[in-house]
N, C-alpha and C. Protein backbone atom coordinates (compact mmCIF):
# COMPACT_ATOMS: atom_id res chain seq x y z
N UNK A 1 44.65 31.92 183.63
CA UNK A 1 45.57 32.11 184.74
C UNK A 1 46.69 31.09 184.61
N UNK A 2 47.98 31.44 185.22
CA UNK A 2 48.89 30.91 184.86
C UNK A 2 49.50 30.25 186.34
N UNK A 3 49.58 29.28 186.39
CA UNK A 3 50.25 29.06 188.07
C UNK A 3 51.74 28.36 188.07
N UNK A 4 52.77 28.79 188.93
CA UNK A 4 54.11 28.69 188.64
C UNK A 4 54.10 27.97 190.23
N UNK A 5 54.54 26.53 190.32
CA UNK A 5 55.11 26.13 191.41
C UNK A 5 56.55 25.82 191.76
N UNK A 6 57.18 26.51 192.46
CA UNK A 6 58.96 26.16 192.45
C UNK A 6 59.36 25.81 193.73
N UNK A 7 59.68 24.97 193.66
CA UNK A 7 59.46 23.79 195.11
C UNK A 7 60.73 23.30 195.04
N UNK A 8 61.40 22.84 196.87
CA UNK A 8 62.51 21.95 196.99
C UNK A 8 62.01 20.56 196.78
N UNK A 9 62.99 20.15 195.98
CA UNK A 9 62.48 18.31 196.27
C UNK A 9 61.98 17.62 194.82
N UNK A 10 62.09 16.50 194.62
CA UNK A 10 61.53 16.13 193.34
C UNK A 10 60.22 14.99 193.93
N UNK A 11 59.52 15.44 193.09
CA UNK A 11 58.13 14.46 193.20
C UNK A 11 58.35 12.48 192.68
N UNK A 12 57.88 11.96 193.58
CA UNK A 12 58.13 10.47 192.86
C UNK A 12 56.42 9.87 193.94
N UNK A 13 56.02 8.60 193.30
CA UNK A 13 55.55 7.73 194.33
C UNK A 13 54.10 8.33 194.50
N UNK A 14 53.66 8.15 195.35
CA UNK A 14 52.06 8.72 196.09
C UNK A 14 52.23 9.92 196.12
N UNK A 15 53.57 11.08 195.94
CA UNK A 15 53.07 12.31 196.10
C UNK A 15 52.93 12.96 194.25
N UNK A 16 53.75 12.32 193.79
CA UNK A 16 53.50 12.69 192.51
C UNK A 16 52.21 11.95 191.86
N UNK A 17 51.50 11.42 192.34
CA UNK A 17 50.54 10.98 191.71
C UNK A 17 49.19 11.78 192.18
N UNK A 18 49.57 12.06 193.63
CA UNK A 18 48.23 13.01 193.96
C UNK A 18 48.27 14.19 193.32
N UNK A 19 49.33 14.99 192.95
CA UNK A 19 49.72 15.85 192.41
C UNK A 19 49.56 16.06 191.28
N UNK A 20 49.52 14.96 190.68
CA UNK A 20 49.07 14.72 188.76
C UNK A 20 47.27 14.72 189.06
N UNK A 21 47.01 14.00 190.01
CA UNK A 21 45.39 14.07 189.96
C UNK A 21 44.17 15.28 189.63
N UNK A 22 45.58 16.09 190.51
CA UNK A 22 44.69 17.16 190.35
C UNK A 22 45.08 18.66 189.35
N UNK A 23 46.27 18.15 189.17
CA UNK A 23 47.04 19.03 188.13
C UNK A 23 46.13 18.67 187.28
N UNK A 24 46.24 17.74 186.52
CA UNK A 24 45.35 17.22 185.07
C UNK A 24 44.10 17.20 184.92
N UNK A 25 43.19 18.13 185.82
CA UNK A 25 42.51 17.93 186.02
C UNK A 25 41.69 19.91 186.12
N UNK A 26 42.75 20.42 186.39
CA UNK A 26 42.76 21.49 186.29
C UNK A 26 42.95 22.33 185.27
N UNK A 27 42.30 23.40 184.51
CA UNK A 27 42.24 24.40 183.83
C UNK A 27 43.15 25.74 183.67
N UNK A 28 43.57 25.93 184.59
CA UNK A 28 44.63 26.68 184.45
C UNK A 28 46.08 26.14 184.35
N UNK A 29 46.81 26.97 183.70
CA UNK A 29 48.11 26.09 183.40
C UNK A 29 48.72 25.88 184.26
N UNK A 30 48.98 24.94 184.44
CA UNK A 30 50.44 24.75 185.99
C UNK A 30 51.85 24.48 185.00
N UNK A 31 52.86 25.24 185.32
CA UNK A 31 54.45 24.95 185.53
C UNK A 31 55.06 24.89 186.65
N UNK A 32 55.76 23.94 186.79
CA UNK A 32 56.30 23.10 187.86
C UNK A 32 57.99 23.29 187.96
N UNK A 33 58.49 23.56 188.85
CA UNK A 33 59.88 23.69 188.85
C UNK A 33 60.66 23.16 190.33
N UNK A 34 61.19 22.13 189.72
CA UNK A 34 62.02 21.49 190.94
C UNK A 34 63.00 21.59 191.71
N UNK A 35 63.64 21.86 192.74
CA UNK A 35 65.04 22.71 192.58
C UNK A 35 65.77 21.47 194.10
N UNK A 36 66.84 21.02 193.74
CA UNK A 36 67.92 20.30 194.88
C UNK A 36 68.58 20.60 195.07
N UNK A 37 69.15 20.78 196.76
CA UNK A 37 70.64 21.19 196.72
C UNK A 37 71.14 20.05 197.47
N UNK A 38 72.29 19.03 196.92
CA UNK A 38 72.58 18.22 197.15
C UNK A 38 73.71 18.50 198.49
N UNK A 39 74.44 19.78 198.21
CA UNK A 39 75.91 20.27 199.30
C UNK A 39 75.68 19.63 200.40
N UNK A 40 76.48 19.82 201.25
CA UNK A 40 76.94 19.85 202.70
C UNK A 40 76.81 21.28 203.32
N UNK A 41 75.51 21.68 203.67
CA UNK A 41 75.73 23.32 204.23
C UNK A 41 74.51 23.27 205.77
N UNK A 42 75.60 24.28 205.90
CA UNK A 42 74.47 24.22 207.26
C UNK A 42 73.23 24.88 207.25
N UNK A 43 71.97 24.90 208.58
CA UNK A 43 70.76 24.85 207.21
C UNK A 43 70.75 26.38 206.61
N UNK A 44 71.36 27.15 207.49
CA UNK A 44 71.23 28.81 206.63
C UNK A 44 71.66 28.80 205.72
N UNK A 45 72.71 28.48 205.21
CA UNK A 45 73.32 28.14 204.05
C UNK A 45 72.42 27.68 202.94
N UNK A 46 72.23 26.68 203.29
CA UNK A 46 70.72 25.30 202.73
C UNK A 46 69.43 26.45 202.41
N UNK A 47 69.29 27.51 203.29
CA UNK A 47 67.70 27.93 203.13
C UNK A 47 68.11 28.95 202.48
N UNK A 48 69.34 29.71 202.23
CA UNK A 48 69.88 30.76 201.77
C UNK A 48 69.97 29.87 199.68
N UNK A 49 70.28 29.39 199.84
CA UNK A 49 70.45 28.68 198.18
C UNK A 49 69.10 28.20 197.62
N UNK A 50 68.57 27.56 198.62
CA UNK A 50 67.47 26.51 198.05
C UNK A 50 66.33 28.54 197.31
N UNK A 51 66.61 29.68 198.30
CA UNK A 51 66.08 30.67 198.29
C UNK A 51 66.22 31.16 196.73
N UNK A 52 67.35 31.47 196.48
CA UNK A 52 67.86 31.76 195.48
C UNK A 52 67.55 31.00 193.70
N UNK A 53 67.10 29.56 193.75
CA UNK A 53 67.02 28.62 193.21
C UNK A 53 65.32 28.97 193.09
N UNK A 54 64.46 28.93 194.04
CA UNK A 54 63.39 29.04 194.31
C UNK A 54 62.83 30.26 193.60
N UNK A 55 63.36 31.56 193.24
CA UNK A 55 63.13 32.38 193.02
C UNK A 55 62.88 32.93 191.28
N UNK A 56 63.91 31.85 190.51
CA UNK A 56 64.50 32.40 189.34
C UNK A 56 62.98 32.36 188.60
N UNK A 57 61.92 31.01 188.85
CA UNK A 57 60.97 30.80 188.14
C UNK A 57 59.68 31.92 188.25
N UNK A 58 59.68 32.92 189.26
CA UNK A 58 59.06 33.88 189.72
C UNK A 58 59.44 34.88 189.36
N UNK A 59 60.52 35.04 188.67
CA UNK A 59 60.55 36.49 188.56
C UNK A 59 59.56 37.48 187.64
N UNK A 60 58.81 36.80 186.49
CA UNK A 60 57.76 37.56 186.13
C UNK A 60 56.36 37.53 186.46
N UNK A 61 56.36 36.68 188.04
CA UNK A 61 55.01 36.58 188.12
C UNK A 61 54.27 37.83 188.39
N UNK A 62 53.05 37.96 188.49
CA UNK A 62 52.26 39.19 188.98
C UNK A 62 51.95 38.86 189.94
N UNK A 63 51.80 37.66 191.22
CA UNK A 63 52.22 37.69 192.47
C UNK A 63 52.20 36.44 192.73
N UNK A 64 53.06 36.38 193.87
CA UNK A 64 54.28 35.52 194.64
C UNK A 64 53.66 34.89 196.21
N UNK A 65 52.84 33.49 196.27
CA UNK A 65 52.40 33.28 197.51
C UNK A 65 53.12 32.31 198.14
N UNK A 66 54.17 32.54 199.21
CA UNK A 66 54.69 31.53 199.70
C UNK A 66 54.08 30.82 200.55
N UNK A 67 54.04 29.77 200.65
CA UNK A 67 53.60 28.76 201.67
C UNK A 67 54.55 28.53 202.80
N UNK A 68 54.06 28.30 204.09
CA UNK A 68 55.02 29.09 205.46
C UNK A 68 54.05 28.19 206.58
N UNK A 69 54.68 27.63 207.46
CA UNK A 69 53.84 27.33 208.68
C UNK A 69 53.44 28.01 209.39
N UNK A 70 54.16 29.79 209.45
CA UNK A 70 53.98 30.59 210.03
C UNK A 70 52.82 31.87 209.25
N UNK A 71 52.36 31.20 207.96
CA UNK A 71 51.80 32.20 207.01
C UNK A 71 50.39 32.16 207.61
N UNK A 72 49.34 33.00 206.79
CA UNK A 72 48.07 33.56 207.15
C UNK A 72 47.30 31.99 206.73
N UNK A 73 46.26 31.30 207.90
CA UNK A 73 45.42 30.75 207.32
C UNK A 73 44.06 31.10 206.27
N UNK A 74 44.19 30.90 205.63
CA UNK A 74 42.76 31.01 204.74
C UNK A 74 42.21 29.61 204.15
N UNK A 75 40.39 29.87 204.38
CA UNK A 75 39.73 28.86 204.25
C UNK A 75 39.95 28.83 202.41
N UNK A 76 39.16 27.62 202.00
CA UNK A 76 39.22 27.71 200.38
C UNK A 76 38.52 28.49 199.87
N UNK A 77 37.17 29.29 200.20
CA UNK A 77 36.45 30.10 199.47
C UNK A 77 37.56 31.40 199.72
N UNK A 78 38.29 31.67 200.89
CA UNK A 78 39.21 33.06 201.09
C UNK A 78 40.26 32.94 199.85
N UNK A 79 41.01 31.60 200.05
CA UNK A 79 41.94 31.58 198.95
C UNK A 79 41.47 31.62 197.30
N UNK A 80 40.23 31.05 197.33
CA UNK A 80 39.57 31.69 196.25
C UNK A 80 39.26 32.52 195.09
N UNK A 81 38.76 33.47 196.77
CA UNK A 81 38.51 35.05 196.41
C UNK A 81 39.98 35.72 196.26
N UNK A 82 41.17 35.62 196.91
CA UNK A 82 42.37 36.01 196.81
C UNK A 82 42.90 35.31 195.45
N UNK A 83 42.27 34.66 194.98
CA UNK A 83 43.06 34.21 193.37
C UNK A 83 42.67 35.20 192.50
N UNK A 84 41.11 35.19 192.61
CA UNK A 84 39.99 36.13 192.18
C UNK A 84 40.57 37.73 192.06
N UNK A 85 40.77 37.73 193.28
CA UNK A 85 41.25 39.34 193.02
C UNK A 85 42.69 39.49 192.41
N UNK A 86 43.16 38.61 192.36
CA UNK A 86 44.50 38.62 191.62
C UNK A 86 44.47 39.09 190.23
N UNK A 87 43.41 38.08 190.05
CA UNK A 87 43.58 38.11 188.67
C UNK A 87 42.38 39.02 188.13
N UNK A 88 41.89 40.11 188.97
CA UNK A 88 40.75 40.95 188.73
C UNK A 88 41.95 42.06 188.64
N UNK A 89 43.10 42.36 189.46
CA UNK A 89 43.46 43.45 188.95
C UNK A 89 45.18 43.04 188.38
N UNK A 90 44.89 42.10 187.64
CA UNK A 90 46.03 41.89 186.07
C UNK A 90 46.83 41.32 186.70
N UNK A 91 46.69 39.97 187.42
CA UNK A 91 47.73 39.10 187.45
C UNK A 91 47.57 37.99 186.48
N UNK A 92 48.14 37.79 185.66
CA UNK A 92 48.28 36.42 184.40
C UNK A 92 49.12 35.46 185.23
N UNK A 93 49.87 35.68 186.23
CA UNK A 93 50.55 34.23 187.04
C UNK A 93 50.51 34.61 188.04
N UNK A 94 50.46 33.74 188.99
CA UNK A 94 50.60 33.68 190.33
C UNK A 94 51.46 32.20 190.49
N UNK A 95 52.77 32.88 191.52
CA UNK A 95 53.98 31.81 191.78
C UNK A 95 53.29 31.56 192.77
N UNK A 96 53.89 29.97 193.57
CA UNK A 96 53.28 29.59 194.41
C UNK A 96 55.20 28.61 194.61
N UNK A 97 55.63 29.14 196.10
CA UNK A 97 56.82 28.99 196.75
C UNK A 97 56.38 27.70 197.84
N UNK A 98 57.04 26.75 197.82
CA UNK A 98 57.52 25.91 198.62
C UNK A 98 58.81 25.19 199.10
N UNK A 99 59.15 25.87 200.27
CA UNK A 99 60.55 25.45 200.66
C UNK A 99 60.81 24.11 201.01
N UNK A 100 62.20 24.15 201.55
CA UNK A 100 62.53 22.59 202.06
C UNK A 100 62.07 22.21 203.43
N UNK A 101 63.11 21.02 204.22
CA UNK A 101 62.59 20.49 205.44
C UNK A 101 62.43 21.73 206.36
N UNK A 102 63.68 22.46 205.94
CA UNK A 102 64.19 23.72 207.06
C UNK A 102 62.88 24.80 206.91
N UNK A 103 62.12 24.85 205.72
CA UNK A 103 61.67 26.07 205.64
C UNK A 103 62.15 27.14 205.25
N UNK A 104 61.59 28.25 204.72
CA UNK A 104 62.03 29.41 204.14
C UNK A 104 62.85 30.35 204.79
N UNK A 105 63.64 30.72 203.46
CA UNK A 105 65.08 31.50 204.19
C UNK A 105 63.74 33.27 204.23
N UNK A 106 64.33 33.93 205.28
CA UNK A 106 63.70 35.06 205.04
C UNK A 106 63.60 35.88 203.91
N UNK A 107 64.55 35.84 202.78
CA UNK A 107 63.76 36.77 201.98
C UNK A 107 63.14 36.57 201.45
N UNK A 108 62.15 34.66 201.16
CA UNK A 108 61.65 34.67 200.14
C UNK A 108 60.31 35.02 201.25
N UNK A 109 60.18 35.12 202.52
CA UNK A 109 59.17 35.85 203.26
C UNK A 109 58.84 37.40 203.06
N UNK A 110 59.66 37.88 202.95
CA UNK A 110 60.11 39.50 202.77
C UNK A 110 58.91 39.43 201.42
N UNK A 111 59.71 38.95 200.22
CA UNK A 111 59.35 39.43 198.98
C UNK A 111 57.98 38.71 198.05
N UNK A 112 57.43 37.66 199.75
CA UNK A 112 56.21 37.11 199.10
C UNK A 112 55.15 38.22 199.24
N UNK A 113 53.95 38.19 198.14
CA UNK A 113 52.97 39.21 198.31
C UNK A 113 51.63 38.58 199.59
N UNK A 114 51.83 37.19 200.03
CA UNK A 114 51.06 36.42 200.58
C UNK A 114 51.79 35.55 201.39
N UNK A 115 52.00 35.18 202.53
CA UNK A 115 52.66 34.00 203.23
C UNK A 115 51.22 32.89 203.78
N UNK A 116 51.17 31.79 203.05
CA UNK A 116 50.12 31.08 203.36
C UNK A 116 50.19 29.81 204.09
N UNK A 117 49.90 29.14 204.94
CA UNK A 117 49.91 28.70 206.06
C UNK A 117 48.83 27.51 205.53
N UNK A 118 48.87 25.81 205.69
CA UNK A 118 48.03 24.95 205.43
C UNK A 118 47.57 24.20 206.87
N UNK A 119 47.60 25.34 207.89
CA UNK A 119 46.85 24.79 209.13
C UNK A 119 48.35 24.65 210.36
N UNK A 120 48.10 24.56 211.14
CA UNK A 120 49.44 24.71 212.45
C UNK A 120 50.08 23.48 212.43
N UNK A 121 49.65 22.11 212.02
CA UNK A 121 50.45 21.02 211.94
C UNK A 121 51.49 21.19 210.60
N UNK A 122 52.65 20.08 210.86
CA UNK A 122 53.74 20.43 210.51
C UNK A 122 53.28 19.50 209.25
N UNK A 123 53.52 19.88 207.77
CA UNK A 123 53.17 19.00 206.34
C UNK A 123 54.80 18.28 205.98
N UNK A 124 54.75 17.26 205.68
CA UNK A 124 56.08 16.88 204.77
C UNK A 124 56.38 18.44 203.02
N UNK A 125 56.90 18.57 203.07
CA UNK A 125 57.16 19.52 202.10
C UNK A 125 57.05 18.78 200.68
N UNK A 126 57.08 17.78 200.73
CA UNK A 126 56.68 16.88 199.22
C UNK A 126 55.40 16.83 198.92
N UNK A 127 54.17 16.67 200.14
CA UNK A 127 53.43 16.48 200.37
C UNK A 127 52.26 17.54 199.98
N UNK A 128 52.93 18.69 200.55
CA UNK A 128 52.24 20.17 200.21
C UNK A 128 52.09 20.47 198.52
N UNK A 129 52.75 19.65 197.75
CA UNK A 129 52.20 19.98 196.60
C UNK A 129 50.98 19.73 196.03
N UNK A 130 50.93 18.31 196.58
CA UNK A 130 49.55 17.77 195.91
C UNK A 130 48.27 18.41 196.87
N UNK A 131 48.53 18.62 198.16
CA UNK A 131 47.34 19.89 198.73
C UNK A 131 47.28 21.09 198.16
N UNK A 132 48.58 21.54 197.95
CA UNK A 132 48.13 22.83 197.15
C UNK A 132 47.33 22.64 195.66
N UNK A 133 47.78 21.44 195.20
CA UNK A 133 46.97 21.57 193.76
C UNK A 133 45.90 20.83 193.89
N UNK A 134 45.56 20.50 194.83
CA UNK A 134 44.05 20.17 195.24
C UNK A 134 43.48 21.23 195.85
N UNK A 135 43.39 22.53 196.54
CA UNK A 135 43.04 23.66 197.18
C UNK A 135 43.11 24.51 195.55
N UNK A 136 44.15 24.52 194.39
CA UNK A 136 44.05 25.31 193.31
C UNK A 136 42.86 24.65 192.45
N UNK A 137 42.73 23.65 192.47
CA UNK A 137 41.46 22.81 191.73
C UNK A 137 40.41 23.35 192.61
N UNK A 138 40.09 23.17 193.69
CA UNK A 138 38.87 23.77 194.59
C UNK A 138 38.90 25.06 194.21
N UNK A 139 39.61 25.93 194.12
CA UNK A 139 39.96 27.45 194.55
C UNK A 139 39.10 27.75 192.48
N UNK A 140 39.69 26.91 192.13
CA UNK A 140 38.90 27.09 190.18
C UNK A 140 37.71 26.42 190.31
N UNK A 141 36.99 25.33 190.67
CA UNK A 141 35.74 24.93 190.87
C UNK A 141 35.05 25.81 192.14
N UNK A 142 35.26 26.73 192.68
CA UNK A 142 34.86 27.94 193.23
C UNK A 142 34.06 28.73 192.93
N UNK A 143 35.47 29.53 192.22
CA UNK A 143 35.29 30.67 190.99
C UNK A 143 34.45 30.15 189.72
N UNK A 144 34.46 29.25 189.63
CA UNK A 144 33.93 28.86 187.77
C UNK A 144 32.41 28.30 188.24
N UNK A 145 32.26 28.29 189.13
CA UNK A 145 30.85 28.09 189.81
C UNK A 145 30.25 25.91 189.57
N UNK A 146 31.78 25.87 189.77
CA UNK A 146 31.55 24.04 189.46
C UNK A 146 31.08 23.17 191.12
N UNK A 147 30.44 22.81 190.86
CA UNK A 147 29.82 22.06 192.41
C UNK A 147 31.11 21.11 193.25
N UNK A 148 32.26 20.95 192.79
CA UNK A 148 33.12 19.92 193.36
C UNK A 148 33.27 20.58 194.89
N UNK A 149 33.33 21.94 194.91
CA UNK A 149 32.94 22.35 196.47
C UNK A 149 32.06 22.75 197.19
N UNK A 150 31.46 22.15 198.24
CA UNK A 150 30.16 22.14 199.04
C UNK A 150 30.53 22.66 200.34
N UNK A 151 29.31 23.43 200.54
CA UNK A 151 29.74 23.85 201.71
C UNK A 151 27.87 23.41 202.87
């Protein structure tokens, strides 16, 4: 499995290191794609570009899960099984979308196959990487039947 992350913001400090922890640590390939928009725009503008930028690294995935405060919660065995079935009926990548402070412009809501949600509190958006690749490490010690998750 192939996992594509294209995220606002560049990693430095404690978030890039939690983020390496569990990247390197993981079995499936991760590619990482950073994207800034430095302008002066107002935030539609801002969520309208950062959108566009966000997108280019996805275009051949076999599906597209944005991360959203407003997206579907799922526990780690759900997100799991939703990797699981991904890749049971021929997904080789799965993108994984993270916007900026503002949050996602609507179409990358529209054209996600999943809008996923990391609980009702509000995450720093730098921050959400290294949870997500700690939930993709759980979500493969799951599936691969490795004990790192207990229930």
């Amino acid at each position: 499995m192939n996992i594509i992350i294209s995220a606002i913001g560049k990693l430095k400090g404690v978030e890039l290191t939690l983020y390496e922890h569990y990247t390197k640590r993981l079995a499936w390939k991760i590619t990482s794609h950073e994207f800034e928009i430095k302008k002066q725009l107002t935030q539609q503008q801002r969520k309208h570009e950062e959108a566009a930028k966000l997108f280019v690294p996805c275009k051949n995935a076999g599906h597209i899960i944005a991360l959203d405060e407003k997206g579907k919660e799922l526990g780690s065995n759900e997100l799991a099984s939703h990797i699981q079935k991904c890749q049971l009926h021929g997904a080789s990548s799965i993108a994984f979308i993270i916007g900026g402070a503002d949050g996602l412009d609507d179409s990358i809501r529209k054209r996600a196959d999943l809008l996923l949600s990391f609980g009702r509190v509000t995450w720093p958006h730098l921050l959400v990487r290294g949870l997500l690749a700690e939930q993709l490490y759980r979500a493969h010690s799951i599936i691969s039947g490795h004990p790192y998750h207990r229930e």
